[in-house]
C-alpha atoms as a PDB file:
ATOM      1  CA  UNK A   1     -10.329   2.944   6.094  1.00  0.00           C
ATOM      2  CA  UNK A   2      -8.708   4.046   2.901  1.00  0.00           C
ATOM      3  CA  UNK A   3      -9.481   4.341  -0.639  1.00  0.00           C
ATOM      4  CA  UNK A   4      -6.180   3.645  -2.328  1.00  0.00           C
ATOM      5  CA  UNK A   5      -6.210   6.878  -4.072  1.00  0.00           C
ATOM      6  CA  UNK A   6      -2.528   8.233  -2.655  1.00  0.00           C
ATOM      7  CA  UNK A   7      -2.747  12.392  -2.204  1.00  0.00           C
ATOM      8  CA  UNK A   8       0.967  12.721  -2.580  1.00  0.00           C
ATOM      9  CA  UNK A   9       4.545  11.455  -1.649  1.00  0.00           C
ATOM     10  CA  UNK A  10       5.894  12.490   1.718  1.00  0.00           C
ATOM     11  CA  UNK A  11       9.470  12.307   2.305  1.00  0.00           C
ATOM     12  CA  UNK A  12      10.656   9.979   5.440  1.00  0.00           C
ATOM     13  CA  UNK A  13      12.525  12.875   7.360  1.00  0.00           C
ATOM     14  CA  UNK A  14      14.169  10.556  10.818  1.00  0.00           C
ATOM     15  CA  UNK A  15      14.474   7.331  12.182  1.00  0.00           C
ATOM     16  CA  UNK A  16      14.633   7.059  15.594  1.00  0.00           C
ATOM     17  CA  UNK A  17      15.430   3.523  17.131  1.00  0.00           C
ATOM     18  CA  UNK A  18      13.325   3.394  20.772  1.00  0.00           C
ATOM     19  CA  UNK A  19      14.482   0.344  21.944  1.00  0.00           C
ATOM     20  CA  UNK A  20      10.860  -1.759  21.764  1.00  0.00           C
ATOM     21  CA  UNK A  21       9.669   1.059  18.466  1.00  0.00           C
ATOM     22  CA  UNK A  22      10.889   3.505  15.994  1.00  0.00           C
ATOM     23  CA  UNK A  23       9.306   6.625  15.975  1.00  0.00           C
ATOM     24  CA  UNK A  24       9.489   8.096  12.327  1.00  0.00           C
ATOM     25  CA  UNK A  25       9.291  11.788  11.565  1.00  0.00           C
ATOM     26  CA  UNK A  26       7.621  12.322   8.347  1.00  0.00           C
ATOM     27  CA  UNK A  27       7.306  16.023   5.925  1.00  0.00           C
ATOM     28  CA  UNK A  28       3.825  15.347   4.391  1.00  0.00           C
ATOM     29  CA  UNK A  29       3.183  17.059   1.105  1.00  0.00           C
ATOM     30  CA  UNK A  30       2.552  21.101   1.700  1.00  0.00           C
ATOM     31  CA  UNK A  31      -1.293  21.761   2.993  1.00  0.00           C
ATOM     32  CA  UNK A  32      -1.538  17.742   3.874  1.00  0.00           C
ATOM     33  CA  UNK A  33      -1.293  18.045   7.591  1.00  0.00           C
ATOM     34  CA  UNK A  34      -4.220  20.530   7.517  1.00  0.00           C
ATOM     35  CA  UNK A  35      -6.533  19.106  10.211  1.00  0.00           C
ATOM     36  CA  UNK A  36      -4.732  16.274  10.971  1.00  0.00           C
ATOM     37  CA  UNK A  37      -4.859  15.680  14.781  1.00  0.00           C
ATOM     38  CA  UNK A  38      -2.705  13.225  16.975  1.00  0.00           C
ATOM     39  CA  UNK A  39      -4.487  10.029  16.809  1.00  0.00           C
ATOM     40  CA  UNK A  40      -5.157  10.049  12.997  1.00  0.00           C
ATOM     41  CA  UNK A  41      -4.360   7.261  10.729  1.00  0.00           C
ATOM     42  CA  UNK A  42      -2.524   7.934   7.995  1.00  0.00           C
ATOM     43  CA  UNK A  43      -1.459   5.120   5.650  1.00  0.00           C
ATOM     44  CA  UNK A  44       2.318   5.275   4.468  1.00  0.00           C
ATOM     45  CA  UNK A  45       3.330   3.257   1.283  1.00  0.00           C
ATOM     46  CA  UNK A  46      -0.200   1.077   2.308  1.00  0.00           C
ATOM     47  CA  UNK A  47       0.730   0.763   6.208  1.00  0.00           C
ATOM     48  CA  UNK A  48      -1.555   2.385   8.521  1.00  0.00           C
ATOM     49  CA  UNK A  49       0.105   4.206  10.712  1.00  0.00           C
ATOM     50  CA  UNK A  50      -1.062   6.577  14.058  1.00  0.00           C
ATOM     51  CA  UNK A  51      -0.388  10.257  14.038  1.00  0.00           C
ATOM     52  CA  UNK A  52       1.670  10.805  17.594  1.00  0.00           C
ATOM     53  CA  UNK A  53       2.844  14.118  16.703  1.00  0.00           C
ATOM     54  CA  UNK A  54       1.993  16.666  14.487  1.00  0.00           C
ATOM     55  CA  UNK A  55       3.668  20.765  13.920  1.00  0.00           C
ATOM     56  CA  UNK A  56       2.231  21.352  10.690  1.00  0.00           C
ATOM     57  CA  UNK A  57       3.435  19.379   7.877  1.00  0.00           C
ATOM     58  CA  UNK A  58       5.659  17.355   9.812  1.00  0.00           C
ATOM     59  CA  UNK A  59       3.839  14.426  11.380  1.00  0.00           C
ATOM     60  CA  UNK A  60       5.475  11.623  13.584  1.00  0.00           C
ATOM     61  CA  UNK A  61       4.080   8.024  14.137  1.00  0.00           C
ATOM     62  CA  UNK A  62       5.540   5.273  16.161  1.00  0.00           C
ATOM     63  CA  UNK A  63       6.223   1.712  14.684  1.00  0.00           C
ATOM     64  CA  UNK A  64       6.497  -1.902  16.120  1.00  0.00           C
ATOM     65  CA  UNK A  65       8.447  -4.647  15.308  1.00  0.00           C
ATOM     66  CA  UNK A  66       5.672  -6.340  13.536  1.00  0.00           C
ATOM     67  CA  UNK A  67       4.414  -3.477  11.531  1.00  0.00           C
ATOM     68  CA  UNK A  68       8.205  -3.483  10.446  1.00  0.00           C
ATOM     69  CA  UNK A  69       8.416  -6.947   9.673  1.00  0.00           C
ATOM     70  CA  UNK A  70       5.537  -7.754   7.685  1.00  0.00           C
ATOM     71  CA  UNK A  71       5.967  -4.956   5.540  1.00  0.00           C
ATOM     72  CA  UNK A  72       8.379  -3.005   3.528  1.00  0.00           C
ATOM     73  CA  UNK A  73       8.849  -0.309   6.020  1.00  0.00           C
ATOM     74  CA  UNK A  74      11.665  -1.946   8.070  1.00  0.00           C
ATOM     75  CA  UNK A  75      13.751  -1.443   4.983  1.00  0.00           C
ATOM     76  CA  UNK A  76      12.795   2.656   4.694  1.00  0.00           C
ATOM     77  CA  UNK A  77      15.957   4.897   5.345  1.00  0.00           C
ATOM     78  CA  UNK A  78      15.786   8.837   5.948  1.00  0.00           C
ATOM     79  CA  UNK A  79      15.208  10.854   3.229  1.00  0.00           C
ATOM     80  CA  UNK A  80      12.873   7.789   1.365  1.00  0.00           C
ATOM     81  CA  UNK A  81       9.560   9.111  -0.671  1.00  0.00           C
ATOM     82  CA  UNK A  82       6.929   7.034   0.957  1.00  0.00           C
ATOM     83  CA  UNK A  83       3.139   7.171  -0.954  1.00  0.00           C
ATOM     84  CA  UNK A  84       0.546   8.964   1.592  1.00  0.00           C
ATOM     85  CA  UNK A  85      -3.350   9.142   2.070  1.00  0.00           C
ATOM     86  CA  UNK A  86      -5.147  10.013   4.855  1.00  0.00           C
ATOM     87  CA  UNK A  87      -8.296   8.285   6.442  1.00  0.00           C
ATOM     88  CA  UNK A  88     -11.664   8.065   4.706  1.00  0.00           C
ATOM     89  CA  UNK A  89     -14.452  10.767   5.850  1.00  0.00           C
ATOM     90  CA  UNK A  90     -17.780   9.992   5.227  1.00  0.00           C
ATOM     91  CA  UNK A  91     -19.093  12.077   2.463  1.00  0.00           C
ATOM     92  CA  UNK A  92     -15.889  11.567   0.834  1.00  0.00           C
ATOM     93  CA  UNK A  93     -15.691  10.353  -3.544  1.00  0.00           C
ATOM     94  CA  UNK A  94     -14.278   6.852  -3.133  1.00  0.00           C
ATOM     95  CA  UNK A  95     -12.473   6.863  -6.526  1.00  0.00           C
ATOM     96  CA  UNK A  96     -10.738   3.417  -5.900  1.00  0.00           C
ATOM     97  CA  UNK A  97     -11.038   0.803  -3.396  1.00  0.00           C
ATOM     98  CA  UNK A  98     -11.759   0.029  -0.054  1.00  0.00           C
ATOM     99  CA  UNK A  99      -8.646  -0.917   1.847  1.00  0.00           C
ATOM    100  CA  UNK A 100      -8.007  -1.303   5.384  1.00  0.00           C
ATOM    101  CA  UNK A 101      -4.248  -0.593   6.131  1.00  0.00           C
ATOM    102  CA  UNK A 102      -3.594  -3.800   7.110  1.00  0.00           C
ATOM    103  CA  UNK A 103      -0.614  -5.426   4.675  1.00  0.00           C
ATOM    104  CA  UNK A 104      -1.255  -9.015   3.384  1.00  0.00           C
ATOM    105  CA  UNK A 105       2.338  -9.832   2.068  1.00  0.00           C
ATOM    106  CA  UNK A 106       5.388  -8.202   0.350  1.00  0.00           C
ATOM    107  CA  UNK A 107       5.503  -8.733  -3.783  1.00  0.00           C
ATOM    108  CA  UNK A 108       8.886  -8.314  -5.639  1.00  0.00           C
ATOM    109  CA  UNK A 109       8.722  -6.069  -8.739  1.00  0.00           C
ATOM    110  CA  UNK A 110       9.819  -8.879 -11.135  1.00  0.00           C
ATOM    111  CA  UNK A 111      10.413  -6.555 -14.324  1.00  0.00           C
ATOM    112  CA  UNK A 112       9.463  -2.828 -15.132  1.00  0.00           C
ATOM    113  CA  UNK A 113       9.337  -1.501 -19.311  1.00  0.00           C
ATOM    114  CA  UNK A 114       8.185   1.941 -20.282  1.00  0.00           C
ATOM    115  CA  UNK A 115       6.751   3.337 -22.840  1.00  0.00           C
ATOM    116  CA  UNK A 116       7.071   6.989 -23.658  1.00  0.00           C
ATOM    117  CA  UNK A 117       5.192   7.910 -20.600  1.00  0.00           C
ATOM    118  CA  UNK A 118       3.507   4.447 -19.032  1.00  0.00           C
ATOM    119  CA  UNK A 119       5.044   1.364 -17.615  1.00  0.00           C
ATOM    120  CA  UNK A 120       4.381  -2.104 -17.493  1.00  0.00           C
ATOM    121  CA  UNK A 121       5.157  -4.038 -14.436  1.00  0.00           C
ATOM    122  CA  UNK A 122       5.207  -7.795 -13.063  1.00  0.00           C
ATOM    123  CA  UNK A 123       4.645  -8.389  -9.539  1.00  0.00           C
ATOM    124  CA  UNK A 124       5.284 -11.563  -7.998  1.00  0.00           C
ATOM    125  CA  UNK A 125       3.599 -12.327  -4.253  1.00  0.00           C
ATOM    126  CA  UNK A 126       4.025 -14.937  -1.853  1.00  0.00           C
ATOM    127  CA  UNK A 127       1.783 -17.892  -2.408  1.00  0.00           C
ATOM    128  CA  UNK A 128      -0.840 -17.054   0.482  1.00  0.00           C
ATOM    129  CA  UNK A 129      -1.595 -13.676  -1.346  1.00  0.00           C
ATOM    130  CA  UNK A 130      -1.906 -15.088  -5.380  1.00  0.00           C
ATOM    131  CA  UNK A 131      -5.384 -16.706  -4.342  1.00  0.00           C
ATOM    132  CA  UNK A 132      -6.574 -13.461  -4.251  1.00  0.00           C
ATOM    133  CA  UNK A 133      -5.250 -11.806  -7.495  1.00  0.00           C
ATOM    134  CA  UNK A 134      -7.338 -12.356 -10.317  1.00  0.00           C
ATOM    135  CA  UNK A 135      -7.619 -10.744 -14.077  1.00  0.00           C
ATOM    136  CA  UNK A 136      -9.400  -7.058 -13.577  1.00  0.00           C
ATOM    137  CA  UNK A 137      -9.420  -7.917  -9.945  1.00  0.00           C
ATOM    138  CA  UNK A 138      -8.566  -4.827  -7.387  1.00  0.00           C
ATOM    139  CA  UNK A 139      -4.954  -4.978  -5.717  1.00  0.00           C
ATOM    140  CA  UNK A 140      -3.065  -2.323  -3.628  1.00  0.00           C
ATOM    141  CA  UNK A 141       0.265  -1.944  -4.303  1.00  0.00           C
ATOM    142  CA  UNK A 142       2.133   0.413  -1.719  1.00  0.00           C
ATOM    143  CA  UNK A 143      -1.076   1.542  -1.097  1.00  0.00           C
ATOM    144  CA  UNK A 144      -1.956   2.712  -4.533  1.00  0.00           C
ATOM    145  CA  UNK A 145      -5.194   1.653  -5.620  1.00  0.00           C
ATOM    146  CA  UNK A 146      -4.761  -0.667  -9.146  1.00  0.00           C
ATOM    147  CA  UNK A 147      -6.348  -3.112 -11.153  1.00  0.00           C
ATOM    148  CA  UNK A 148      -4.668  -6.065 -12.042  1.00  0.00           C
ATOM    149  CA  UNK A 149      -3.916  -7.372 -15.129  1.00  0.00           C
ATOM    150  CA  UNK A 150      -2.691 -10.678 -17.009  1.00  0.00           C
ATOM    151  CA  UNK A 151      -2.400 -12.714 -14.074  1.00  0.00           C
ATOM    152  CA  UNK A 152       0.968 -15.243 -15.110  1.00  0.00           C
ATOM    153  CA  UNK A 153       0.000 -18.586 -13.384  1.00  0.00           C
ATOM    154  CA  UNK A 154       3.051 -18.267 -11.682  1.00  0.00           C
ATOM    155  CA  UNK A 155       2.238 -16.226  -8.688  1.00  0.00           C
ATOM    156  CA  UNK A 156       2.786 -13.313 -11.039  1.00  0.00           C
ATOM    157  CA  UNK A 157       0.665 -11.157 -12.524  1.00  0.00           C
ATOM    158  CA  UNK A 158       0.925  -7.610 -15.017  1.00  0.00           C
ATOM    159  CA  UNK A 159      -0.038  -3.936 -14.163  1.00  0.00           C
ATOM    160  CA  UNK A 160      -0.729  -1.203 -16.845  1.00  0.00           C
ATOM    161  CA  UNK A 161       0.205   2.126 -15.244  1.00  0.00           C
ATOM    162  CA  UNK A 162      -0.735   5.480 -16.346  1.00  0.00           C
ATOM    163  CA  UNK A 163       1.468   8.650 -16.211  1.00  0.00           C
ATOM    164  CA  UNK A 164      -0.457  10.302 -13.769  1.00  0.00           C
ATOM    165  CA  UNK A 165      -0.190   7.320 -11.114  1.00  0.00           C
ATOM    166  CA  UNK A 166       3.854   7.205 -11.789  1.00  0.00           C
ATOM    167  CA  UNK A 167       3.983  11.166 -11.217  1.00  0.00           C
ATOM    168  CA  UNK A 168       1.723  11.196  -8.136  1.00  0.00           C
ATOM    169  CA  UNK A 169       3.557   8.009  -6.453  1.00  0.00           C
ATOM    170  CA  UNK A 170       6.319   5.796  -5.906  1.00  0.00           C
ATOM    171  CA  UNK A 171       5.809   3.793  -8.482  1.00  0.00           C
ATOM    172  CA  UNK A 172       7.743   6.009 -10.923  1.00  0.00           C
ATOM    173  CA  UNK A 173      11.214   5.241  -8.693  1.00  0.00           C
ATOM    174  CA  UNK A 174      10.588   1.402  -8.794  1.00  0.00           C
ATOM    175  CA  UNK A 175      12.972  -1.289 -10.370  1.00  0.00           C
ATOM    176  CA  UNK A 176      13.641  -4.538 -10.906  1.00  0.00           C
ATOM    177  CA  UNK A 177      13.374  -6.270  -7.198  1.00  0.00           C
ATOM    178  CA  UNK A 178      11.891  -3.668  -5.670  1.00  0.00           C
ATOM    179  CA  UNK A 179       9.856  -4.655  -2.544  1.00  0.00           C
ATOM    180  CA  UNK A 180       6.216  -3.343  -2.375  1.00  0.00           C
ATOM    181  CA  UNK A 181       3.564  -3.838   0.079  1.00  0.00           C
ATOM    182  CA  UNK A 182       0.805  -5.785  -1.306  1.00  0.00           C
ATOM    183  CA  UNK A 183      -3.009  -5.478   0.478  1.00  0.00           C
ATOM    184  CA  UNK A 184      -6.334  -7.455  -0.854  1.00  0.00           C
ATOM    185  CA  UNK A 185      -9.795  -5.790   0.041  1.00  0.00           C
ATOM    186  CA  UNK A 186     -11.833  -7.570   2.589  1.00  0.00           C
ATOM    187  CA  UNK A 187     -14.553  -8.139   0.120  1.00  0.00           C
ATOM    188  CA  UNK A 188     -12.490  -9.588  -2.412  1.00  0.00           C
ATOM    189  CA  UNK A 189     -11.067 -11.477   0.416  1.00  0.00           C
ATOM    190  CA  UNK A 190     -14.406 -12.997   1.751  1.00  0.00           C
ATOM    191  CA  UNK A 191     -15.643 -13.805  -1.875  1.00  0.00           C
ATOM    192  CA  UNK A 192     -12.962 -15.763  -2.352  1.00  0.00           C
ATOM    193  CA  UNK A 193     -12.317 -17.507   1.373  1.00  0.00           C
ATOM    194  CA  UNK A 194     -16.516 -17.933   0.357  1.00  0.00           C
ATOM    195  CA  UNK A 195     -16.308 -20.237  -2.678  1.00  0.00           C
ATOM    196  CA  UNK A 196     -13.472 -21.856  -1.332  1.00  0.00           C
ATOM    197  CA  UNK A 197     -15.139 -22.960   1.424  1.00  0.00           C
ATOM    198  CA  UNK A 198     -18.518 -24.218  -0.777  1.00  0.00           C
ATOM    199  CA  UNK A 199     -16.029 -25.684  -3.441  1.00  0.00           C
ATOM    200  CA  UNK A 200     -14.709 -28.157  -0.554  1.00  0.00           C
ATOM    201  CA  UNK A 201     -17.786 -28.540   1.261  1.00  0.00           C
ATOM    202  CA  UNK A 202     -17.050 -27.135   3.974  1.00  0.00           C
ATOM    203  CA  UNK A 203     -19.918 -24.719   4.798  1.00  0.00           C
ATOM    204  CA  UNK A 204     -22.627 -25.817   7.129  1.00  0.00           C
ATOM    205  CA  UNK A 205     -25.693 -27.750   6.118  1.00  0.00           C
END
């Protein structure tokens, strides 16, 4: 479990091509692998990945074909900044929301404008995914932790981003048709799927 409050950007250091997986090598930011055992999850631009390796600040986790298809990581190269937090610990300050890791769809950054040191951005996501988007709603975007906006009626909808978020995370390096991962929380998510269901009577009497 995640919060959606990214610690840093870690740079994607190899690729390595398996044959049935790709095992990544990754150089977290300086002090982030502190801890961190094998078997860890670590979420990666929103993906929730499993530590296989770690010397240091370098961790390595192994991907599948569907982790790299239903995301944006399949399209990573070496040397890529990719948006990292590590798991959840009880105790912890959740500052943002609760997010599992688990990727819903891939959004297109329709158009990006700044303003001396914000931005403004339009997302559009597949059609399965805008059900769930909703004015002052909670979103993930590459794992970053936002609230949304105008929503467009188009499957579109605005964020407001602060400078801090653009210095901390990927979002600073984004442009016009850049891919992002794009992940709902599961309460949001059964809210939703909720009234839907009592809005077409489908919920036992």
């Amino acid at each position: 479990m995640f919060t959606g409050i990214v610690e840093g950007m870690a740079t994607l250091r190899s690729i390595k091509d398996n044959g049935d997986h790709i095992r990544w090598v990754v150089d977290l930011p300086t002090g982030n692998g502190a801890g961190l055992e094998i078997g860890a999850s670590v979420a990666l631009d929103g993906v929730c990945l499993t530590v296989v390796d770690i010397d240091d600040d370098i961790a390595s986790f192994d991907l599948i074909q569907e982790t790299l298809d239903r995301s944006t990581l399949g399209l990573r190269t070496a040397g890529d900044s990719l948006n990292i937090e590590r798991a959840l610990r009880y105790g912890d300050e959740v500052g943002g929301h609760l997010v599992s890791g688990h990727v819903m769809g891939v959004g297109t950054v329709a158009s990006i404008s700044h303003a001396n040191d914000t931005a403004d951005l339009v997302i559009e996501v597949p059609l399965h995914v805008e059900t769930y988007i909703f004015e002052k709603g909670y979103v993930a975007i590459d794992g970053i932790s936002l609230t949304v906006g105008e929503t467009n009626g188009n499957g579109s909808f605005n964020l407001h981003i602060i400078p801090e978020t653009l210095r901390r995370t990927t979002l600073g390096q984004k442009t016009s048709g850049s891919l992002v991962n794009i992940e709902i929380d599961a309460m949001t998510q059964a809210v939703v799927d909720t009234v839907k269901r009592v809005m077409d009577g489908g919920l036992p009497q």
